[in-house]
C-alpha atoms as a PDB file:
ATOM      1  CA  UNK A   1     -54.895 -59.525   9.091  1.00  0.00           C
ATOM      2  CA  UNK A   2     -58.156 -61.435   8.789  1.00  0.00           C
ATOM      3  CA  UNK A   3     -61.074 -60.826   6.836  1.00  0.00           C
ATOM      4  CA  UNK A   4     -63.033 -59.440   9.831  1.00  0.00           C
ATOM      5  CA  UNK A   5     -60.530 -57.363  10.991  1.00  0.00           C
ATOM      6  CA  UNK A   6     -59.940 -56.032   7.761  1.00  0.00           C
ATOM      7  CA  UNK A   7     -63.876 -55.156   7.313  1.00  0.00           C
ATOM      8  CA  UNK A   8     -63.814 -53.776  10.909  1.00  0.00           C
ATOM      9  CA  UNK A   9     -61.728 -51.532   9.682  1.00  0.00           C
ATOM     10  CA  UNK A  10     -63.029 -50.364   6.562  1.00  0.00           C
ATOM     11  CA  UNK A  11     -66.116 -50.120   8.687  1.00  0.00           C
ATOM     12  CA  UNK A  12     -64.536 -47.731  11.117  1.00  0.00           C
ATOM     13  CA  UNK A  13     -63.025 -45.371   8.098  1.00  0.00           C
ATOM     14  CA  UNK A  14     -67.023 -45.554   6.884  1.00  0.00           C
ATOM     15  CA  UNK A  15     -68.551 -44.256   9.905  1.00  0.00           C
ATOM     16  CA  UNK A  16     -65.853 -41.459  10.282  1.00  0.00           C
ATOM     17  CA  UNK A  17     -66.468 -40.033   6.684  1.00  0.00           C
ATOM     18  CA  UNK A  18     -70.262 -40.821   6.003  1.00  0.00           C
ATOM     19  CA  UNK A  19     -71.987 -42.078   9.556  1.00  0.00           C
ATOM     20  CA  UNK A  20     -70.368 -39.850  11.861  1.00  0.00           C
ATOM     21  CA  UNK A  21     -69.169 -36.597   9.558  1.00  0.00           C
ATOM     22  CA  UNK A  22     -67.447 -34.301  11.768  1.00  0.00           C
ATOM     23  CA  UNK A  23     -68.687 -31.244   9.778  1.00  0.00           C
ATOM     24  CA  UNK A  24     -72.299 -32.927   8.681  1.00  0.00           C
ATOM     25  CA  UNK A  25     -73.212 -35.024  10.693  1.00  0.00           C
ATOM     26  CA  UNK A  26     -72.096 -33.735  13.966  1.00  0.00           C
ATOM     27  CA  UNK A  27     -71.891 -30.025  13.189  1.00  0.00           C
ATOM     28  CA  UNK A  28     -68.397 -29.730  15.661  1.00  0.00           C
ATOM     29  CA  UNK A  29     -65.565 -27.332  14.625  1.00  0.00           C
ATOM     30  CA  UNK A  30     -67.547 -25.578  12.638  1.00  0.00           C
ATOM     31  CA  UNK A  31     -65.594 -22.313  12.778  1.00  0.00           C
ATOM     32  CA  UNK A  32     -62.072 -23.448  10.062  1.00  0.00           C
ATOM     33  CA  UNK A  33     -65.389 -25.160   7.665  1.00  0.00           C
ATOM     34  CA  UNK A  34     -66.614 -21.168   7.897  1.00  0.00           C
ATOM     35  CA  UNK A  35     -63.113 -18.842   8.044  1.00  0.00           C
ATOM     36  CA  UNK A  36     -61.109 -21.065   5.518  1.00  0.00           C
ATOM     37  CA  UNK A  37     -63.583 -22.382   3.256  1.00  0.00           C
ATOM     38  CA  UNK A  38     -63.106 -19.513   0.565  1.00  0.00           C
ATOM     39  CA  UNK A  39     -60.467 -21.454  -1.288  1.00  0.00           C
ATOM     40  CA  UNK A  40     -60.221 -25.287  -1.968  1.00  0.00           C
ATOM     41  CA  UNK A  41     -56.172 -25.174  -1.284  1.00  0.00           C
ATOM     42  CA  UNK A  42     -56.838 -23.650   2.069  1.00  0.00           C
ATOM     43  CA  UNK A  43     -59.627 -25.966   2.739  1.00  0.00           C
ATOM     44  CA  UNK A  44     -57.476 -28.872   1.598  1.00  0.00           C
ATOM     45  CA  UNK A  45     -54.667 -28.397   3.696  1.00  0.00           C
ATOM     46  CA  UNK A  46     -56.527 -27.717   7.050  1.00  0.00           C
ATOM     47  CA  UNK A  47     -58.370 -30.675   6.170  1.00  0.00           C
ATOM     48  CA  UNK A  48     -55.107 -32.348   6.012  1.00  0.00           C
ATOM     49  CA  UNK A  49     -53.454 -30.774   9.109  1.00  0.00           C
ATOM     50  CA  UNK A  50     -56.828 -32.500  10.549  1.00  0.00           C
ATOM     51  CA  UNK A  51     -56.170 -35.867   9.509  1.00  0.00           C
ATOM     52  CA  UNK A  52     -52.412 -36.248  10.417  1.00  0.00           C
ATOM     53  CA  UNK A  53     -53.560 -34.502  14.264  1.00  0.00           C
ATOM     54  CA  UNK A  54     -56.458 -36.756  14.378  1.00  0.00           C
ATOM     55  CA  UNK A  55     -54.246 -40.230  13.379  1.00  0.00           C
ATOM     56  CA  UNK A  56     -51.541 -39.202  15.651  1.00  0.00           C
ATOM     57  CA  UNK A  57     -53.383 -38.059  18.691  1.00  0.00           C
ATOM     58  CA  UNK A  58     -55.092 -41.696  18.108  1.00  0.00           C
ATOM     59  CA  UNK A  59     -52.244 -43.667  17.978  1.00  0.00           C
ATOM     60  CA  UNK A  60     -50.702 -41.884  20.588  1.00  0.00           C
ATOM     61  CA  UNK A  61     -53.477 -42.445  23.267  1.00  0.00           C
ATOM     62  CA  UNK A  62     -54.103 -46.202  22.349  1.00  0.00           C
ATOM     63  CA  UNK A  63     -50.133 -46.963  23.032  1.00  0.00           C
ATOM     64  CA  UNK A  64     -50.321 -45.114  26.407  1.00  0.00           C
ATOM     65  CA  UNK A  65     -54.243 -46.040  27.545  1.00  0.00           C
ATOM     66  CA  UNK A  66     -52.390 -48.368  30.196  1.00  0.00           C
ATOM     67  CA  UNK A  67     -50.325 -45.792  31.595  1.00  0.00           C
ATOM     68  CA  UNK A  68     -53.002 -42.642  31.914  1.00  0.00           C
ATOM     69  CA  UNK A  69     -54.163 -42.488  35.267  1.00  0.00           C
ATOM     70  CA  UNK A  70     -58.281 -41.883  34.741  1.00  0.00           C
ATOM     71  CA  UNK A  71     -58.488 -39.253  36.917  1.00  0.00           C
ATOM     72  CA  UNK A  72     -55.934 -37.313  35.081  1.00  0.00           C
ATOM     73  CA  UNK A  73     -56.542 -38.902  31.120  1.00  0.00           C
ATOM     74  CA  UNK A  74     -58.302 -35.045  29.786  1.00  0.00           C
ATOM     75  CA  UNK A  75     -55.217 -33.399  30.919  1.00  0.00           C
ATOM     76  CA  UNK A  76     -52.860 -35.532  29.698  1.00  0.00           C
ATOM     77  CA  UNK A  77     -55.122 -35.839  25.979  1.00  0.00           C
ATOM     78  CA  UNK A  78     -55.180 -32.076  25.830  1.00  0.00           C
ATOM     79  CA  UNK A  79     -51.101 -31.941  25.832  1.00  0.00           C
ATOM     80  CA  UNK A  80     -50.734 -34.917  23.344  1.00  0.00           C
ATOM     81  CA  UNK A  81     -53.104 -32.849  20.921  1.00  0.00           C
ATOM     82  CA  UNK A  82     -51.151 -30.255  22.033  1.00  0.00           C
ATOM     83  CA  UNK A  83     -48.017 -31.320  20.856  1.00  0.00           C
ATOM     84  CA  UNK A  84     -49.533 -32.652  17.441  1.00  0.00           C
ATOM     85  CA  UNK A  85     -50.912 -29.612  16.461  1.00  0.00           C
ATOM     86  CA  UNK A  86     -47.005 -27.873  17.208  1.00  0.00           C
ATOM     87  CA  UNK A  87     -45.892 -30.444  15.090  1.00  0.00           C
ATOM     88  CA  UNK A  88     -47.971 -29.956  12.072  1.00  0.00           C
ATOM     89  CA  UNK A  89     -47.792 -26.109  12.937  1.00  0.00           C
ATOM     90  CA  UNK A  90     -44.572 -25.757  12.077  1.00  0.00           C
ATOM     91  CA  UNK A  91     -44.305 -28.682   9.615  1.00  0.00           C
ATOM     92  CA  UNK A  92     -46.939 -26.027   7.120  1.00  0.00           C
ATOM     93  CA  UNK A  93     -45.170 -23.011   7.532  1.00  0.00           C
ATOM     94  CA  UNK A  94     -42.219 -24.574   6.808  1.00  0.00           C
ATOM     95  CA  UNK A  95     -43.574 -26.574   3.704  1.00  0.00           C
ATOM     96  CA  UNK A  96     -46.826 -23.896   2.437  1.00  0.00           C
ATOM     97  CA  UNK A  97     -45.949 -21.031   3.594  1.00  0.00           C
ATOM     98  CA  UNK A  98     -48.201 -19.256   1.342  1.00  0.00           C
ATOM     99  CA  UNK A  99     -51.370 -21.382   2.857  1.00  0.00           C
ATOM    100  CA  UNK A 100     -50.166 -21.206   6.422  1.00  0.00           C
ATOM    101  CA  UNK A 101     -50.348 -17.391   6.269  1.00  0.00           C
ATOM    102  CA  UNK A 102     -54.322 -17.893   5.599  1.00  0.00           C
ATOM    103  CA  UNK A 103     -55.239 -20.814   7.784  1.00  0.00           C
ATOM    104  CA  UNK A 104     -52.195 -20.046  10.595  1.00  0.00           C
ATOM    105  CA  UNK A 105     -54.517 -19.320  13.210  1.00  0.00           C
ATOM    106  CA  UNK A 106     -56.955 -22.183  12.591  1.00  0.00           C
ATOM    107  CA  UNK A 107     -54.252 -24.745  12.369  1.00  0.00           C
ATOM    108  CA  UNK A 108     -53.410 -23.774  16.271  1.00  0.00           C
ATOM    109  CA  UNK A 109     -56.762 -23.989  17.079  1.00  0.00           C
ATOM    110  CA  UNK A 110     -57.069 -27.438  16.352  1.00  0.00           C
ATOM    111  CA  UNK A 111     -56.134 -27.988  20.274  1.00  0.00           C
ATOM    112  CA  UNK A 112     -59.166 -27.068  20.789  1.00  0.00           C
ATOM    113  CA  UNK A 113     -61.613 -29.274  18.219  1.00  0.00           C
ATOM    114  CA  UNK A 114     -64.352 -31.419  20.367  1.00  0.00           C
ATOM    115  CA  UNK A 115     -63.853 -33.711  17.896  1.00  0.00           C
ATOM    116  CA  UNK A 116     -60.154 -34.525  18.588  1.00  0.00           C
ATOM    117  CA  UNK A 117     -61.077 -34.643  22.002  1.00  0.00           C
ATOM    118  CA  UNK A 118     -63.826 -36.881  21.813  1.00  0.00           C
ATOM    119  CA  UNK A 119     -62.168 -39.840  20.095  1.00  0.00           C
ATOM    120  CA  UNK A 120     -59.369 -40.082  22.491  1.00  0.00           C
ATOM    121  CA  UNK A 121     -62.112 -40.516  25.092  1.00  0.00           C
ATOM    122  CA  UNK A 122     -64.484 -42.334  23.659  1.00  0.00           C
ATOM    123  CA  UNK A 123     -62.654 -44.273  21.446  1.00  0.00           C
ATOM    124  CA  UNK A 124     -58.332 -44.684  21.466  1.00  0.00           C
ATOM    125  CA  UNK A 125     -58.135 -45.064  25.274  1.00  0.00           C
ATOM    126  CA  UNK A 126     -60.495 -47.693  25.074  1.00  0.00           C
ATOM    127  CA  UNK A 127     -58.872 -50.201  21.964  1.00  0.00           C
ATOM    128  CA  UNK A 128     -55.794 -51.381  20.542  1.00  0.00           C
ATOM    129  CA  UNK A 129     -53.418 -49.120  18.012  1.00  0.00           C
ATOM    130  CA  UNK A 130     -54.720 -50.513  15.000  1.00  0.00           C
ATOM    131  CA  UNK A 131     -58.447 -49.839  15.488  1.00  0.00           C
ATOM    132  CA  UNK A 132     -57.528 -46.225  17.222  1.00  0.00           C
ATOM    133  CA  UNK A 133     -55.526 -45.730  13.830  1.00  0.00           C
ATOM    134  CA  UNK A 134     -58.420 -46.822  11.472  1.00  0.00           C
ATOM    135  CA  UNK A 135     -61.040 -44.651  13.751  1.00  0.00           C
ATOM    136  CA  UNK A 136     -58.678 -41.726  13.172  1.00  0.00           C
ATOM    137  CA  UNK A 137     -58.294 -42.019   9.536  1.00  0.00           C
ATOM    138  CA  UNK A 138     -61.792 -42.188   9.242  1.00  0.00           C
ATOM    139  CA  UNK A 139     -62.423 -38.954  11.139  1.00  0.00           C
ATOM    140  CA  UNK A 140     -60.074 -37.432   9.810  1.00  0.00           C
ATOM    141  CA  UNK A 141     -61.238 -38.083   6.212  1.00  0.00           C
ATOM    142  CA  UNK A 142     -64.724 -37.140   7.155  1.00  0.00           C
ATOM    143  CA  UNK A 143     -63.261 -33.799   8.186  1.00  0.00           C
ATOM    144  CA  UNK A 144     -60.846 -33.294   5.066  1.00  0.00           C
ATOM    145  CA  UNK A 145     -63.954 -34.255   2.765  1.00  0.00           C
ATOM    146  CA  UNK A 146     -66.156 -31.709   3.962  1.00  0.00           C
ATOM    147  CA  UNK A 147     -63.809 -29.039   3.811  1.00  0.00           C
ATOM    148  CA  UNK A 148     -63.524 -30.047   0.124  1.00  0.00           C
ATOM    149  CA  UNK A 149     -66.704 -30.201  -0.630  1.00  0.00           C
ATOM    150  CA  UNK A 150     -67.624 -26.876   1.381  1.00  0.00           C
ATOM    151  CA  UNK A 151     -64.521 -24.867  -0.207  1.00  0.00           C
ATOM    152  CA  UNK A 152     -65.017 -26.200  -3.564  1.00  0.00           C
ATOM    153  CA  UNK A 153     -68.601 -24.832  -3.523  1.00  0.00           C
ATOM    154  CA  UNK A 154     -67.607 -21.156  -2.063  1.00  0.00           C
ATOM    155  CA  UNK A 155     -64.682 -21.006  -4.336  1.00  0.00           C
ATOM    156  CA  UNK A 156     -66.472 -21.482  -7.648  1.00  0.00           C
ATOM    157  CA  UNK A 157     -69.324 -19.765  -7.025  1.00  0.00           C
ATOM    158  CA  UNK A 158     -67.413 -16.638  -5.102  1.00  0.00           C
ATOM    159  CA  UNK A 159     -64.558 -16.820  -7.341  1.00  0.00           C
ATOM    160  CA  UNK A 160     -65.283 -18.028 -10.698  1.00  0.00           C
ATOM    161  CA  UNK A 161     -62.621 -20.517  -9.874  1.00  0.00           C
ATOM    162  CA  UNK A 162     -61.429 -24.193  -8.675  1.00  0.00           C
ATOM    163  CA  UNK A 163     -58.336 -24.374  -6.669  1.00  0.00           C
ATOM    164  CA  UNK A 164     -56.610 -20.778  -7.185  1.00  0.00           C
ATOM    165  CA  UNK A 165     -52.749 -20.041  -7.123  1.00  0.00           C
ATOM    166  CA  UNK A 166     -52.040 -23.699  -7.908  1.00  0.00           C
ATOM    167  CA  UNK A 167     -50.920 -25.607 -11.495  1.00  0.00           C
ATOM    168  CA  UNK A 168     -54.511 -27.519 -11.104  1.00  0.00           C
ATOM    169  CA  UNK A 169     -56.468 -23.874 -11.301  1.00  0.00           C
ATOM    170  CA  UNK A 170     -59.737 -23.782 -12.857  1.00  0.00           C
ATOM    171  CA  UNK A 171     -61.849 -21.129 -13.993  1.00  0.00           C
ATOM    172  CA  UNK A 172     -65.728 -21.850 -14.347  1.00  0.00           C
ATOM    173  CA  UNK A 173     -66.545 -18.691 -16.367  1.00  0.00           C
ATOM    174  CA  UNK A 174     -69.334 -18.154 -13.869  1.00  0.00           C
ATOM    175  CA  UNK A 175     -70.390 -14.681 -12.708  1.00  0.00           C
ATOM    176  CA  UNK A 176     -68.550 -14.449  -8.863  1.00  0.00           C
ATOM    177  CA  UNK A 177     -71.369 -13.880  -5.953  1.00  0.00           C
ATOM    178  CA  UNK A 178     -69.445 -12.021  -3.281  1.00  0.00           C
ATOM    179  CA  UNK A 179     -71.756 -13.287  -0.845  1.00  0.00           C
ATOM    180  CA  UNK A 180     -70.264 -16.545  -0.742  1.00  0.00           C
ATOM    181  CA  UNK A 181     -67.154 -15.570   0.088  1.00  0.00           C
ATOM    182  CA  UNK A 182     -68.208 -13.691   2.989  1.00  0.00           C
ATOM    183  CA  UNK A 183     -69.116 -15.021   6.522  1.00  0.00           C
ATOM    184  CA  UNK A 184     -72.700 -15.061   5.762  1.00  0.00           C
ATOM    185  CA  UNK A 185     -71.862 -17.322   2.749  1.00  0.00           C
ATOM    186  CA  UNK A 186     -69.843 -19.961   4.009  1.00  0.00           C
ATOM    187  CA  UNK A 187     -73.199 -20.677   6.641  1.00  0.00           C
ATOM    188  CA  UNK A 188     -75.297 -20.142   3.927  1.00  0.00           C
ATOM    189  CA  UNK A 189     -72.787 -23.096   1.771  1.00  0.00           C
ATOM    190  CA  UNK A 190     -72.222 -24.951   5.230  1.00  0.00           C
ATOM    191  CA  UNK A 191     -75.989 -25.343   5.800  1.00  0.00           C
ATOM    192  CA  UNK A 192     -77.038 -26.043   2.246  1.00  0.00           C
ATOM    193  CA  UNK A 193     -74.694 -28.897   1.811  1.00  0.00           C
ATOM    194  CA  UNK A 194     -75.314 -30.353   4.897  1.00  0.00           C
ATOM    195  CA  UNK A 195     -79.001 -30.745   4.533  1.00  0.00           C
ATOM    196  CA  UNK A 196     -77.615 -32.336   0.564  1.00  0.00           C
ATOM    197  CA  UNK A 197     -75.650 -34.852   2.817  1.00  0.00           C
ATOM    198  CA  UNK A 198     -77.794 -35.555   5.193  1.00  0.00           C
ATOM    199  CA  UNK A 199     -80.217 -36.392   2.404  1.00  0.00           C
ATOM    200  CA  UNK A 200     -78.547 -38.698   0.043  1.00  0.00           C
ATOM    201  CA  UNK A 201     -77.326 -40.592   3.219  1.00  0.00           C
ATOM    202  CA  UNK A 202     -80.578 -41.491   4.989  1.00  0.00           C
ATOM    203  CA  UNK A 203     -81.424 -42.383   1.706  1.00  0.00           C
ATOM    204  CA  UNK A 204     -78.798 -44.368  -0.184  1.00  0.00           C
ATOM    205  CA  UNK A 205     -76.524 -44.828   2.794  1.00  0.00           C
ATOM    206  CA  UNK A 206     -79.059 -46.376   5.265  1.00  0.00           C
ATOM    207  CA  UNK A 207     -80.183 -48.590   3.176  1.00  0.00           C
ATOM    208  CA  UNK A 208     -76.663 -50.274   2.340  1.00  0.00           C
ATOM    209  CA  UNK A 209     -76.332 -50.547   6.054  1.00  0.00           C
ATOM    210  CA  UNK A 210     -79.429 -52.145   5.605  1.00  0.00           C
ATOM    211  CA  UNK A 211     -78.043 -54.487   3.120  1.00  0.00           C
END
């Protein structure tokens, strides 16, 4: 792999995590970054069932781009996420049980995430496997990291904790706010840390892009 490629590549994982941010920069599937936010494992691992759907939906619609009829390519997207999401369905209740029974229902609804959608339409049926896999990892990561970032927030400040029920467990010693573990908090955490993003990219980010 050449130099170029290789930078065309670490450009593409870029834009997924900072330029195009599923959760902060383009505010799609909101709804898992507000119902399973409240603790960083559960945030982790949808973020993770993300990434593996997003890669292999990716790959999957770059090595068939020549065979999808145009007129029929949404369809025929919808049942390869389809079958991705079945996969790492019942690949988490088989390996995290414990997590699946809190995220279950958001893990299935992953068929359904624009922004799964959107890059095997706007981006895998139109370029080669490698690319499509780059483009996916870099979505995907953007997803994963702002689930983090969003459930690491809500956790320690609802919970007095980091990562709950696992050997890494932290406790803060703060005072819990019950708020944040509500609804109301995880827009409240969503919103705040978005604007923080948003920020420190338009003005450290832009300017490397600059560079």
């Amino acid at each position: 792999m050449s130099a170029e490629n290789e930078l065309s590549n670490w450009e593409l994982i870029k834009n997924g995590v900072l330029k195009e941010n599923t959760i902060f920069k383009l505010a799609l599937s909101l709804c898992p970054a507000i119902a399973v936010t409240t603790k960083l494992k559960d945030g982790f691992f949808m973020g993770l069932a993300v990434v593996f759907v997003q890669v292999m939906v990716n790959l999957t619609v770059s090595a068939m781009r020549k065979f999808i009829h145009p007129r029929i390519r949404l369809p025929i997207f919808m049942l390869i996420i389809s079958g991705w999401v079945t996969v790492v369905n019942l690949l988490m209740d088989a390996l995290v049980p414990d997590v699946y029974k809190n995220v279950g229902l958001y893990i299935q609804l992953i068929v359904a995430f624009a922004s799964i959608l959107a890059r095997a339409e706007m981006f895998a049926s139109k370029n080669k496997i490698v690319p499509s896999m780059f483009d996916g990892i870099g979505m995907g990561l953007g997803f994963l990291v702002a689930l983090i970032f969003v459930s690491m927030f809500r956790e320690a400040l609802g919970n007095g904790t980091i990562f709950a029920g696992t050997s890494f467990a932290m406790s803060i010693g703060a005072k819990p706010l019950l708020i944040m573990v509500l609804p109301a908090g995880g827009f409240f955490a969503v919103g705040l840390l978005m604007a923080l993003f948003n920020w420190l990219y338009t003005r450290y980010g832009t300017k490397s892009h600059a560079g």
